[in-house]
C-alpha atoms as a PDB file:
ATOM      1  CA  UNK A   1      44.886 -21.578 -36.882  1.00  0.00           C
ATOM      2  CA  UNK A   2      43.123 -18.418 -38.393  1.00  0.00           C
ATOM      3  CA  UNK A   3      41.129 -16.159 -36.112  1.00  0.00           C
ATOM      4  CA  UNK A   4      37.491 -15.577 -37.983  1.00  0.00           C
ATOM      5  CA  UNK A   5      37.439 -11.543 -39.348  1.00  0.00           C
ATOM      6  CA  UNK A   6      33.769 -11.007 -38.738  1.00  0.00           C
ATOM      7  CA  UNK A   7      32.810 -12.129 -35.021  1.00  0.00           C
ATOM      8  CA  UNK A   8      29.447 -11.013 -33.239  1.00  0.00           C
ATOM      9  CA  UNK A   9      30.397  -8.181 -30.418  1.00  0.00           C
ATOM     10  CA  UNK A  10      30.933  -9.332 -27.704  1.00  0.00           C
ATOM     11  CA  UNK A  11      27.875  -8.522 -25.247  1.00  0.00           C
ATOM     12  CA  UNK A  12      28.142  -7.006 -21.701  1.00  0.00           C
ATOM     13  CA  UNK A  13      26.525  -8.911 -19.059  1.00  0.00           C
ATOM     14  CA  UNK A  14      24.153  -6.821 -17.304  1.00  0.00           C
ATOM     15  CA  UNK A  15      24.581  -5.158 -14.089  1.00  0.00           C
ATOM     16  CA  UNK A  16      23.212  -6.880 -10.885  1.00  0.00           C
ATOM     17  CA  UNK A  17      20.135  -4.596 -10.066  1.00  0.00           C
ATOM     18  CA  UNK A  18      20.491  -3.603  -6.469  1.00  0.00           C
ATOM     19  CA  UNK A  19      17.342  -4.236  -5.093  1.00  0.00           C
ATOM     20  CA  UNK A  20      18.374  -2.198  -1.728  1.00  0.00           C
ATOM     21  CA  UNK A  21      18.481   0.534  -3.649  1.00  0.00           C
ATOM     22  CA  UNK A  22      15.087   0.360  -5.636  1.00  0.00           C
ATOM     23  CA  UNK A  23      13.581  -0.828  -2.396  1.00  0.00           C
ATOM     24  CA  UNK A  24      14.428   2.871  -0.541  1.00  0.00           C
ATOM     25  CA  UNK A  25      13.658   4.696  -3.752  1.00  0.00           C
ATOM     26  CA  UNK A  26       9.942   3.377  -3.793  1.00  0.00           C
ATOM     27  CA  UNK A  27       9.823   3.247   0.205  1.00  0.00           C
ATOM     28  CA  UNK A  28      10.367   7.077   0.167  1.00  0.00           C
ATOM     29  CA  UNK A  29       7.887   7.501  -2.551  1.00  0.00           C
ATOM     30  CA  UNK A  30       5.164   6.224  -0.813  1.00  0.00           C
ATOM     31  CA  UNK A  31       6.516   7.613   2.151  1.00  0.00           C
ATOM     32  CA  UNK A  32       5.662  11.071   0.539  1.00  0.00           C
ATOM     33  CA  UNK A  33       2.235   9.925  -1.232  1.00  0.00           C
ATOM     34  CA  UNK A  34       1.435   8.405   2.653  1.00  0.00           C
ATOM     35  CA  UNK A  35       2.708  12.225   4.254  1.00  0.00           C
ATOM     36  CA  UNK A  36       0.714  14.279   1.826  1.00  0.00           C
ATOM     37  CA  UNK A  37      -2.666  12.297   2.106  1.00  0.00           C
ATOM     38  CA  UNK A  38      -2.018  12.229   5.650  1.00  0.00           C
ATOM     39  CA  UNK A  39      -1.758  15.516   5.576  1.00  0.00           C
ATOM     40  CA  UNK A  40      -4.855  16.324   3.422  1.00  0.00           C
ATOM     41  CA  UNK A  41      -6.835  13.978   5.697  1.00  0.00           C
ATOM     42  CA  UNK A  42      -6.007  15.518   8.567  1.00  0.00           C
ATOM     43  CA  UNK A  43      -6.143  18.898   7.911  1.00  0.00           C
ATOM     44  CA  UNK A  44     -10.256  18.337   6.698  1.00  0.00           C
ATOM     45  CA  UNK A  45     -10.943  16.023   9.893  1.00  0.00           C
ATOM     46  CA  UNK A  46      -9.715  19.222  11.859  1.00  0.00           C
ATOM     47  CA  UNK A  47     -11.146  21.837   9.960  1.00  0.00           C
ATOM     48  CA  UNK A  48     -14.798  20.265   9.510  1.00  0.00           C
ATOM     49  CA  UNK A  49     -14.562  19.357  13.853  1.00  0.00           C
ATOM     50  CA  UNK A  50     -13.394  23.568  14.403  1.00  0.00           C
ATOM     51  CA  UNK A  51     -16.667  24.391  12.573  1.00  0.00           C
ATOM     52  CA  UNK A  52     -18.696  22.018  13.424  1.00  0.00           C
ATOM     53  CA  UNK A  53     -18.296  23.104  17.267  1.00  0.00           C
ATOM     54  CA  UNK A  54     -18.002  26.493  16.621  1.00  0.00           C
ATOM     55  CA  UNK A  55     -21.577  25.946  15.142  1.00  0.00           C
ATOM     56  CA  UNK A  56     -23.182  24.499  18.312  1.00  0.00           C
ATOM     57  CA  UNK A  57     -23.379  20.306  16.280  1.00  0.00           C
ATOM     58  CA  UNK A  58     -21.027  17.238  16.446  1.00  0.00           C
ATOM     59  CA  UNK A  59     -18.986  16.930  13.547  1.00  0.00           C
ATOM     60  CA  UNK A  60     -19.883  13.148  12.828  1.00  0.00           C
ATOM     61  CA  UNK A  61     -23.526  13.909  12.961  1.00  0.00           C
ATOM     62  CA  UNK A  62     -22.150  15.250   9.015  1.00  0.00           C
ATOM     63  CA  UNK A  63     -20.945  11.420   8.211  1.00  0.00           C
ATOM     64  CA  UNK A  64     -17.838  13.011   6.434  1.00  0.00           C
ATOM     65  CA  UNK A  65     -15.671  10.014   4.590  1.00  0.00           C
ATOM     66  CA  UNK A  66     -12.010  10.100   4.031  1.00  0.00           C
ATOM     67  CA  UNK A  67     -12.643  10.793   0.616  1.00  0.00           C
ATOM     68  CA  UNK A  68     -14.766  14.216   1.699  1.00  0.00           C
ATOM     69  CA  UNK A  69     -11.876  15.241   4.045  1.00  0.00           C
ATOM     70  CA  UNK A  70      -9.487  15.324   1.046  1.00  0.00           C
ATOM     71  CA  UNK A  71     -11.154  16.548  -1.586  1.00  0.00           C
ATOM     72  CA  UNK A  72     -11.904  20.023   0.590  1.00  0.00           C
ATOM     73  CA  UNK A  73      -8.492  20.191   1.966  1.00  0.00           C
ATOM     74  CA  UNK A  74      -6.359  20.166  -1.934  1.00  0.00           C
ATOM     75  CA  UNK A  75      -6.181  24.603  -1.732  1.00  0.00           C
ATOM     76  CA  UNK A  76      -5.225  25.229   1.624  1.00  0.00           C
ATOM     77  CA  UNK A  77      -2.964  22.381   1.793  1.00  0.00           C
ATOM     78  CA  UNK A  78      -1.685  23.129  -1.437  1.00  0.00           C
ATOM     79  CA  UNK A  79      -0.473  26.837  -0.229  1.00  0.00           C
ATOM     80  CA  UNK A  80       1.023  25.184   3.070  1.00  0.00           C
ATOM     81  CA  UNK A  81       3.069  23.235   0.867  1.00  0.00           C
ATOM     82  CA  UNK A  82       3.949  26.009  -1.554  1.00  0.00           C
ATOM     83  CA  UNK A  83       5.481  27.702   1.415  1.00  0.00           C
ATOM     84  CA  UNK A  84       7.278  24.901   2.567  1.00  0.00           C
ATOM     85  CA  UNK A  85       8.712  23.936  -1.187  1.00  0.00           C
ATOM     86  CA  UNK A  86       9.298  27.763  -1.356  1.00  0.00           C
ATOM     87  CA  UNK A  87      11.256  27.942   1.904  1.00  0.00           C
ATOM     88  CA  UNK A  88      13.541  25.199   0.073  1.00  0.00           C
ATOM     89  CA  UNK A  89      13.998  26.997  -2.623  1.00  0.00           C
ATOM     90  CA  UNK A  90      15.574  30.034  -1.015  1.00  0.00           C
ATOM     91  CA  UNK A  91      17.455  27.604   1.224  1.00  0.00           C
ATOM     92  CA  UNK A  92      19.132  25.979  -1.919  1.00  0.00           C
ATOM     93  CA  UNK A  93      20.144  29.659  -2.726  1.00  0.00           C
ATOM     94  CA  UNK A  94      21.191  30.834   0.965  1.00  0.00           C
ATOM     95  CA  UNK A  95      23.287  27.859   1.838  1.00  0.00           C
ATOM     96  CA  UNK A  96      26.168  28.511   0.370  1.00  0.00           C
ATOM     97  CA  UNK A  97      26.689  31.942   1.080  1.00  0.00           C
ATOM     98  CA  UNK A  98      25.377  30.632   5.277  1.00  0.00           C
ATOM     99  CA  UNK A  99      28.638  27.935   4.804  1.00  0.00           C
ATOM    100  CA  UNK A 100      30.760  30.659   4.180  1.00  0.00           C
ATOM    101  CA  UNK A 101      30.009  33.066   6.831  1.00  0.00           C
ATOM    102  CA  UNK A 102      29.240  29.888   9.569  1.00  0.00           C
ATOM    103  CA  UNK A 103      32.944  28.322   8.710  1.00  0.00           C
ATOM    104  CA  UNK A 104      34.356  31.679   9.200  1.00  0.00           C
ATOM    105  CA  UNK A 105      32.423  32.639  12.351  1.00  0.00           C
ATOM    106  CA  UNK A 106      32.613  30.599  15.556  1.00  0.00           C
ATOM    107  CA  UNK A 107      29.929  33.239  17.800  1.00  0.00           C
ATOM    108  CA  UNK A 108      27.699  32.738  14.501  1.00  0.00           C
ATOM    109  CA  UNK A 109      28.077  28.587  14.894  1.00  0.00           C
ATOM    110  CA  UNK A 110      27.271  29.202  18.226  1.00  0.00           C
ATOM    111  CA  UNK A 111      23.876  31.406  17.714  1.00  0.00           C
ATOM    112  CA  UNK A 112      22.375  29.744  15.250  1.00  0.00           C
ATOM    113  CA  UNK A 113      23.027  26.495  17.358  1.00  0.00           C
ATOM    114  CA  UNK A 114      20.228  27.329  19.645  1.00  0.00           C
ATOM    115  CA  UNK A 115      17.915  28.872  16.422  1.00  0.00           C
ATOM    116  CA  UNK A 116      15.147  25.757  17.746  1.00  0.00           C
ATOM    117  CA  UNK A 117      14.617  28.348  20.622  1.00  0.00           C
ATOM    118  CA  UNK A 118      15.375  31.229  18.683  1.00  0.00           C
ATOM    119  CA  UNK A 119      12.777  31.155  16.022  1.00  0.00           C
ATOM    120  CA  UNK A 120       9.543  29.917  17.761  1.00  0.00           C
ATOM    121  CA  UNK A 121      10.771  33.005  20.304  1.00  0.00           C
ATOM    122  CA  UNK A 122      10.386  35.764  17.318  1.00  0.00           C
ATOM    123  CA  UNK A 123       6.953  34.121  16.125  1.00  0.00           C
ATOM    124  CA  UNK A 124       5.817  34.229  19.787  1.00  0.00           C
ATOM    125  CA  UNK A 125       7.368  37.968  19.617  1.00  0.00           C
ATOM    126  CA  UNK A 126       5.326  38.880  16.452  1.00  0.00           C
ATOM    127  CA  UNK A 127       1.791  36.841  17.755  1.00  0.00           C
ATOM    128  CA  UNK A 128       1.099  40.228  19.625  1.00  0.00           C
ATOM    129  CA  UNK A 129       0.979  42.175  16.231  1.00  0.00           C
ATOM    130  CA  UNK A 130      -0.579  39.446  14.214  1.00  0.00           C
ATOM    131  CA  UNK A 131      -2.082  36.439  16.507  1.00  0.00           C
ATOM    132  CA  UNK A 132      -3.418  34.554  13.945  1.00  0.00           C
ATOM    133  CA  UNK A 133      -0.887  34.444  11.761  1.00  0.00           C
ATOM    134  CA  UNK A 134       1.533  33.280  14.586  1.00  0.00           C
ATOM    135  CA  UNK A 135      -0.780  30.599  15.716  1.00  0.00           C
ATOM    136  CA  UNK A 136      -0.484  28.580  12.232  1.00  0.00           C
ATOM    137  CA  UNK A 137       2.964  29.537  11.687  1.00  0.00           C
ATOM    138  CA  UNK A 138       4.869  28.578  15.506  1.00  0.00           C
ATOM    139  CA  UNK A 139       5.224  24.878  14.333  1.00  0.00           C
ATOM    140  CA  UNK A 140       6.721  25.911  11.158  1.00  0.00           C
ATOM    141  CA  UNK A 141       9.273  27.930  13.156  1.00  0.00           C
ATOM    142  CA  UNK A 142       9.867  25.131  15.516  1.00  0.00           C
ATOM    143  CA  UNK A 143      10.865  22.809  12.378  1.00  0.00           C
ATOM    144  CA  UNK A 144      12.761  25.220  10.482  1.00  0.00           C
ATOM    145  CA  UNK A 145      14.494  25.769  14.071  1.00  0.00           C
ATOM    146  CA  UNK A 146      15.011  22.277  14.674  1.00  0.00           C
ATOM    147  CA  UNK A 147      16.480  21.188  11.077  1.00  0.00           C
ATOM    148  CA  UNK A 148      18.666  24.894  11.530  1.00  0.00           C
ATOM    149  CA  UNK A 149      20.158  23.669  14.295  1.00  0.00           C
ATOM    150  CA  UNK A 150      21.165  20.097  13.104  1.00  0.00           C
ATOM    151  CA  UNK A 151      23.182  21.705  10.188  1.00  0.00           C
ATOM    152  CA  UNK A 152      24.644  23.947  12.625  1.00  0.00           C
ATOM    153  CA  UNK A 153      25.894  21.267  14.536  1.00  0.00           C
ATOM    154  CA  UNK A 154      26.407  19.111  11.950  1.00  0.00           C
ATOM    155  CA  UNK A 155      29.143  21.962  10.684  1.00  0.00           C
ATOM    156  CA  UNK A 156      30.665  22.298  13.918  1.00  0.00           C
ATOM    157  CA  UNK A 157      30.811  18.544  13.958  1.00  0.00           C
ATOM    158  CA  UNK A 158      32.530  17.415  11.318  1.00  0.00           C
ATOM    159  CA  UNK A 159      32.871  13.519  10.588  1.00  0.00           C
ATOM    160  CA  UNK A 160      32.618  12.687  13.941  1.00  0.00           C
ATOM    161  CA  UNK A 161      28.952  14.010  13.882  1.00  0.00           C
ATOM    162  CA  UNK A 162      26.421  10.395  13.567  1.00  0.00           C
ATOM    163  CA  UNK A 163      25.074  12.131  10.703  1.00  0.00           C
ATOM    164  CA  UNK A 164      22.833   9.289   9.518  1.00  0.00           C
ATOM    165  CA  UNK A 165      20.587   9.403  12.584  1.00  0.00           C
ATOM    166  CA  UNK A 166      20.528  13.058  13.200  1.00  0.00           C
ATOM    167  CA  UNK A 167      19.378  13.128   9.753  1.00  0.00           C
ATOM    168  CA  UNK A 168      16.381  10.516  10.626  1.00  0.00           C
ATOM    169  CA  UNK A 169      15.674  12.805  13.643  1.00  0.00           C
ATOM    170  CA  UNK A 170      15.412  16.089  11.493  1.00  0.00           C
ATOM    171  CA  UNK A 171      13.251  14.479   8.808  1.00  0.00           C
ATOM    172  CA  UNK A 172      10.721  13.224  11.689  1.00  0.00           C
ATOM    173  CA  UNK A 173      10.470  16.377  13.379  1.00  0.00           C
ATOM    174  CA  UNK A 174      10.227  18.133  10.173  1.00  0.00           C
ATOM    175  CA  UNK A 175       7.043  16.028   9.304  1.00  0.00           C
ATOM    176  CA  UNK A 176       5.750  16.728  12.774  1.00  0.00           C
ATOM    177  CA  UNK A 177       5.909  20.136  12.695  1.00  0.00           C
ATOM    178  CA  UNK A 178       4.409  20.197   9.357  1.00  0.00           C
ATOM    179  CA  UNK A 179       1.053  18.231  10.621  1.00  0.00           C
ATOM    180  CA  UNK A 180       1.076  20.624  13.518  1.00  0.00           C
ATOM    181  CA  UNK A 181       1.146  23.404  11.391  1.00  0.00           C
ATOM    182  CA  UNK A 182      -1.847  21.756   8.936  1.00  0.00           C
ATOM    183  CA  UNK A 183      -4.079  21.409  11.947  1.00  0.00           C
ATOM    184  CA  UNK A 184      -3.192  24.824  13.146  1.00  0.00           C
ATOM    185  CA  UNK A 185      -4.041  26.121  10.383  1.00  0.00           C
ATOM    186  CA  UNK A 186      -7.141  24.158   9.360  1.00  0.00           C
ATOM    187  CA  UNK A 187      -8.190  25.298  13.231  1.00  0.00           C
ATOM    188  CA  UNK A 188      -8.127  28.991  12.002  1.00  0.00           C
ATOM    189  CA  UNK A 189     -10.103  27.923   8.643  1.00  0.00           C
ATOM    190  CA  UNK A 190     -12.243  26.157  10.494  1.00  0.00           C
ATOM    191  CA  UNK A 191     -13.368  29.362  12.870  1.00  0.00           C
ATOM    192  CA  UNK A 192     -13.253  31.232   9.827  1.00  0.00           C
ATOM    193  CA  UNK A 193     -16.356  29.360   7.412  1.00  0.00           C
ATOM    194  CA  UNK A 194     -18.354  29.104  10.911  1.00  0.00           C
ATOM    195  CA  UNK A 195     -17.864  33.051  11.466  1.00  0.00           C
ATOM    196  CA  UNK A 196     -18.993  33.499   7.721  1.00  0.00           C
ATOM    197  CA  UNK A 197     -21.935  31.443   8.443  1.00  0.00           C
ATOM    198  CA  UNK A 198     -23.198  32.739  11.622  1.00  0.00           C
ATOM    199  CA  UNK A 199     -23.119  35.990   8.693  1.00  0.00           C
ATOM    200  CA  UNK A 200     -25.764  34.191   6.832  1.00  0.00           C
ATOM    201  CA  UNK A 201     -22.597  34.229   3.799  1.00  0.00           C
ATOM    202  CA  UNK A 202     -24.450  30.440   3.158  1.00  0.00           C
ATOM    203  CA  UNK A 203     -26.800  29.935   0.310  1.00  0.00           C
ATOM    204  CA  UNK A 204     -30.396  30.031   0.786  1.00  0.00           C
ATOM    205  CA  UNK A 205     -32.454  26.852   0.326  1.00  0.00           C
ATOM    206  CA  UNK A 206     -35.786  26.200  -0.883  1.00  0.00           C
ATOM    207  CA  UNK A 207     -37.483  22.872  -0.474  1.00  0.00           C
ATOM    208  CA  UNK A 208     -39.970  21.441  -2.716  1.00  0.00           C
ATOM    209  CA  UNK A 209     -41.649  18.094  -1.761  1.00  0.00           C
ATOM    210  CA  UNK A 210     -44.246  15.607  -2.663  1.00  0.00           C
ATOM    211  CA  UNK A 211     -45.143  14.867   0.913  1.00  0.00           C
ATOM    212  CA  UNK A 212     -45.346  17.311   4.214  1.00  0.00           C
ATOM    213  CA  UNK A 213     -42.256  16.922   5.683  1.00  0.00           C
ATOM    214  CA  UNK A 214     -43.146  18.725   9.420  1.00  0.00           C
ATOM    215  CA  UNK A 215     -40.273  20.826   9.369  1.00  0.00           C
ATOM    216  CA  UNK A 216     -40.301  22.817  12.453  1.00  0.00           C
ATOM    217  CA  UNK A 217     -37.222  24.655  12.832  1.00  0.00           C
ATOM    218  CA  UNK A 218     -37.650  28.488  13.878  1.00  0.00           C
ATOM    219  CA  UNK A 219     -37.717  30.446  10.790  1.00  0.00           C
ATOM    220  CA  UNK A 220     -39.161  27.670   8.186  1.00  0.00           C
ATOM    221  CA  UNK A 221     -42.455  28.215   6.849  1.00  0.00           C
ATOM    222  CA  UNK A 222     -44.432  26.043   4.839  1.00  0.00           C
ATOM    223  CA  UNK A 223     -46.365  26.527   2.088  1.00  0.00           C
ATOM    224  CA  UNK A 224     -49.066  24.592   0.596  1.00  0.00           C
ATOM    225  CA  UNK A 225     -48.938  24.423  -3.411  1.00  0.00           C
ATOM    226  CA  UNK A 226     -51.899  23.783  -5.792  1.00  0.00           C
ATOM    227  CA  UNK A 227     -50.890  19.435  -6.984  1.00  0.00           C
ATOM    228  CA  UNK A 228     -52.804  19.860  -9.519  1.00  0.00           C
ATOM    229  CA  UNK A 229     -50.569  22.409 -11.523  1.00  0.00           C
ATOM    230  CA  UNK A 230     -47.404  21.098  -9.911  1.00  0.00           C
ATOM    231  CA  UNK A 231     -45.773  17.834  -9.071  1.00  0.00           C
ATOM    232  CA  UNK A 232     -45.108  18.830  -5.139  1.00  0.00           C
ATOM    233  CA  UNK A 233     -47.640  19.823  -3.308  1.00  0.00           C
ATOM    234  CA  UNK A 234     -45.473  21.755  -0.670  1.00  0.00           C
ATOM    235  CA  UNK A 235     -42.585  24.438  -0.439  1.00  0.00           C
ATOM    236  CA  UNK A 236     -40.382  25.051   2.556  1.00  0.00           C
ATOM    237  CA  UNK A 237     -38.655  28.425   2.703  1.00  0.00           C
ATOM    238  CA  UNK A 238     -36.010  30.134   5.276  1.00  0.00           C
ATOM    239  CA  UNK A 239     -33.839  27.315   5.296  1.00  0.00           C
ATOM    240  CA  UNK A 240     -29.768  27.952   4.845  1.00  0.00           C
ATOM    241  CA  UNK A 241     -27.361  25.466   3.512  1.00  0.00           C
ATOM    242  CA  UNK A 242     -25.067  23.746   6.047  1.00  0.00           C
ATOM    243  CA  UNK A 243     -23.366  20.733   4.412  1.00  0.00           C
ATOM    244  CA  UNK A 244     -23.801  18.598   1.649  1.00  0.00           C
ATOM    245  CA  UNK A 245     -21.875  15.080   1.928  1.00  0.00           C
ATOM    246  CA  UNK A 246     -22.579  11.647   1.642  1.00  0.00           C
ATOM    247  CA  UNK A 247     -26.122  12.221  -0.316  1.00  0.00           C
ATOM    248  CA  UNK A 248     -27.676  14.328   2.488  1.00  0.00           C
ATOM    249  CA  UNK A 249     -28.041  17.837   2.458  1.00  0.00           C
ATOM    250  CA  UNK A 250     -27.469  19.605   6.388  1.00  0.00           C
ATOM    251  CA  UNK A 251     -29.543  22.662   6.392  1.00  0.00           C
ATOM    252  CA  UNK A 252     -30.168  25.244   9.170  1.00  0.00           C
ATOM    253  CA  UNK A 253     -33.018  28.257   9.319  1.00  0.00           C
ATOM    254  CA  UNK A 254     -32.560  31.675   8.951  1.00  0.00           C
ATOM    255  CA  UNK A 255     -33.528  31.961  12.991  1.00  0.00           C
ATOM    256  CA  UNK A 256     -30.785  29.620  13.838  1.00  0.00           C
ATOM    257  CA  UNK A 257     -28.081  30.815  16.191  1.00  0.00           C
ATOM    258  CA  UNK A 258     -25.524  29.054  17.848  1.00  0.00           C
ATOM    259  CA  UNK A 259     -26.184  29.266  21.252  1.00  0.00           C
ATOM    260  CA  UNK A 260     -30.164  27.727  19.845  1.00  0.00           C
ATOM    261  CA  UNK A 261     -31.217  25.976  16.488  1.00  0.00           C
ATOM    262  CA  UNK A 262     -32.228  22.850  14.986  1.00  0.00           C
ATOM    263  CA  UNK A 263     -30.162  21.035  11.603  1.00  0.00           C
ATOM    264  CA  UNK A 264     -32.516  19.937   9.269  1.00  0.00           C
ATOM    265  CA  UNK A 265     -31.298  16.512   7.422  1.00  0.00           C
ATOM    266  CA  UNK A 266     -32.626  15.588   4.172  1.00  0.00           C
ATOM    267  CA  UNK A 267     -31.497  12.967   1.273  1.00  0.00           C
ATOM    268  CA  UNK A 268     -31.352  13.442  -2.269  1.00  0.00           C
ATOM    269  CA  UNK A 269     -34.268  11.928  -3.272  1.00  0.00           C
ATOM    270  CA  UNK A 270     -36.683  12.537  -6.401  1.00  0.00           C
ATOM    271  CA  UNK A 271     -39.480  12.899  -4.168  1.00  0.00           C
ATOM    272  CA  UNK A 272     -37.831  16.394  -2.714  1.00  0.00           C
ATOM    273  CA  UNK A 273     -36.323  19.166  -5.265  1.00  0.00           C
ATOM    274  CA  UNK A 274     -33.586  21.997  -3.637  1.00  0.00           C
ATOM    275  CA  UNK A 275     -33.077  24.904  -5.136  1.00  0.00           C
ATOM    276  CA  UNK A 276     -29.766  27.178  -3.832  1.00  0.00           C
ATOM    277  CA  UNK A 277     -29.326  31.031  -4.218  1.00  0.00           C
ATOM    278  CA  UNK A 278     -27.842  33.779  -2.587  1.00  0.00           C
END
């Protein structure tokens, strides 16, 4: 019996997909698209509360949404997280010189072992130089502490080391120290804008209306404008910018304090006209 000369290739059947696998690729996906808006969430809800009280008001007398809380948190979250990704980076280029001199060195092992104390220690240490700084960045050393001393141990260890969990562990306290740090730092930001403030550093506002609006804050003054040459007939002056979210505009007077003053709510409507300057 001849064999045919020309037969088709034969085709490989494809691999079985390993759904386990995809499953933990796109579960730590999210996980990080869930970590980062948590993150950016959190970080406005604590900023916008600091100020808020530091101003004398209740921060959901604002009506922030979720959507508000994000969109002014993208910067400062976006140079926490350059630190962190930075701190990586030189990590990637330390550890293998750190192997090296931790294999060889049992007293080394040993120090860095305890580096979870160690570290928050030297930011305490250096708070009484620069306080601020060490308020937002304790957490940070208590992570970088914590996952320092897992790969210490982790050396020391070996195989008999339940690496897997210890692993889980580090990751979780790494994300917790990372939110404490956010709303540490969004604390100090916070303080910061209601300092400038209380500097009159907020725009001037002034109000032009079709109809009296009876503002009576200290400072405002109202004055009446000729209707016939001009579609409002009054103009409200001395009034400072607070907030604008949600379609309402949050002012204050130029008499306002904190300790005393009144927050002046008004929607965007076409029967009112704002102008803003310094």
């Amino acid at each position: 019996m001849k064999t045919p000369k020309h037969l088709p290739p034969r085709q490989k059947r494809p691999e079985p997909v390993d759904q386990g696998e995809v499953l933990r690729k796109v579960g730590a996906v999210l996980a990080n698209v869930t970590v980062i808006t948590g993150l950016l969430v959190a970080f406005g809800w604590k900023r916008s509360d600091t100020q808020s009280r530091a101003l004398g008001i209740e921060s959901n007398i604002l009506g922030m949404s979720t959507a508000d809380y994000m969109l002014r948190s993208i910067t400062p979250v976006f140079v926490l997280l350059a630190v962190v990704v930075v701190s990586g980076l030189v990590w990637l280029w330390l550890e293998p010189r750190l192997r090296s001199a931790l294999l060889a060195s049992k007293p080394l092992r040993t120090a860095l072992a305890w580096a979870w104390v160690q570290l928050p220690l030297v930011v305490v240490g250096l708070g009484y130089v620069w306080p601020v700084a060490s308020f937002y960045t304790f957490p940070l050393a208590v992570g970088g502490g914590i996952l320092l001393s897992c790969y210490v141990i982790r050396l020391r260890a070996g195989r008999d080391w339940n690496w897997p969990r210890i692993r889980l562990f580090a990751a979780a306290a790494g994300v917790l120290c990372l939110f404490w740090a956010a709303l540490n730092y969004a604390q100090v930001d916070g303080q910061r804008m209601a300092d400038e403030f209380a500097a009159h550093a907020a725009p001037s506002v002034t109000v032009y209306s079709q109809e009296r609006l009876h503002i009576s804050a200290p400072g405002v003054r109202e004055q009446a404008l000729d209707g016939e040459k001009s579609r409002y007939r009054y103009r409200y002056v001395g009034l400072r910018l607070l907030e604008n979210t949600g379609g309402k505009y949050f002012l204050v007077s130029d008499e306002w304090t904190r300790n005393s003053g009144v927050v002046v709510v008004l929607r965007d409507e076409p029967a009112t006209r704002l102008e803003f300057s310094r």
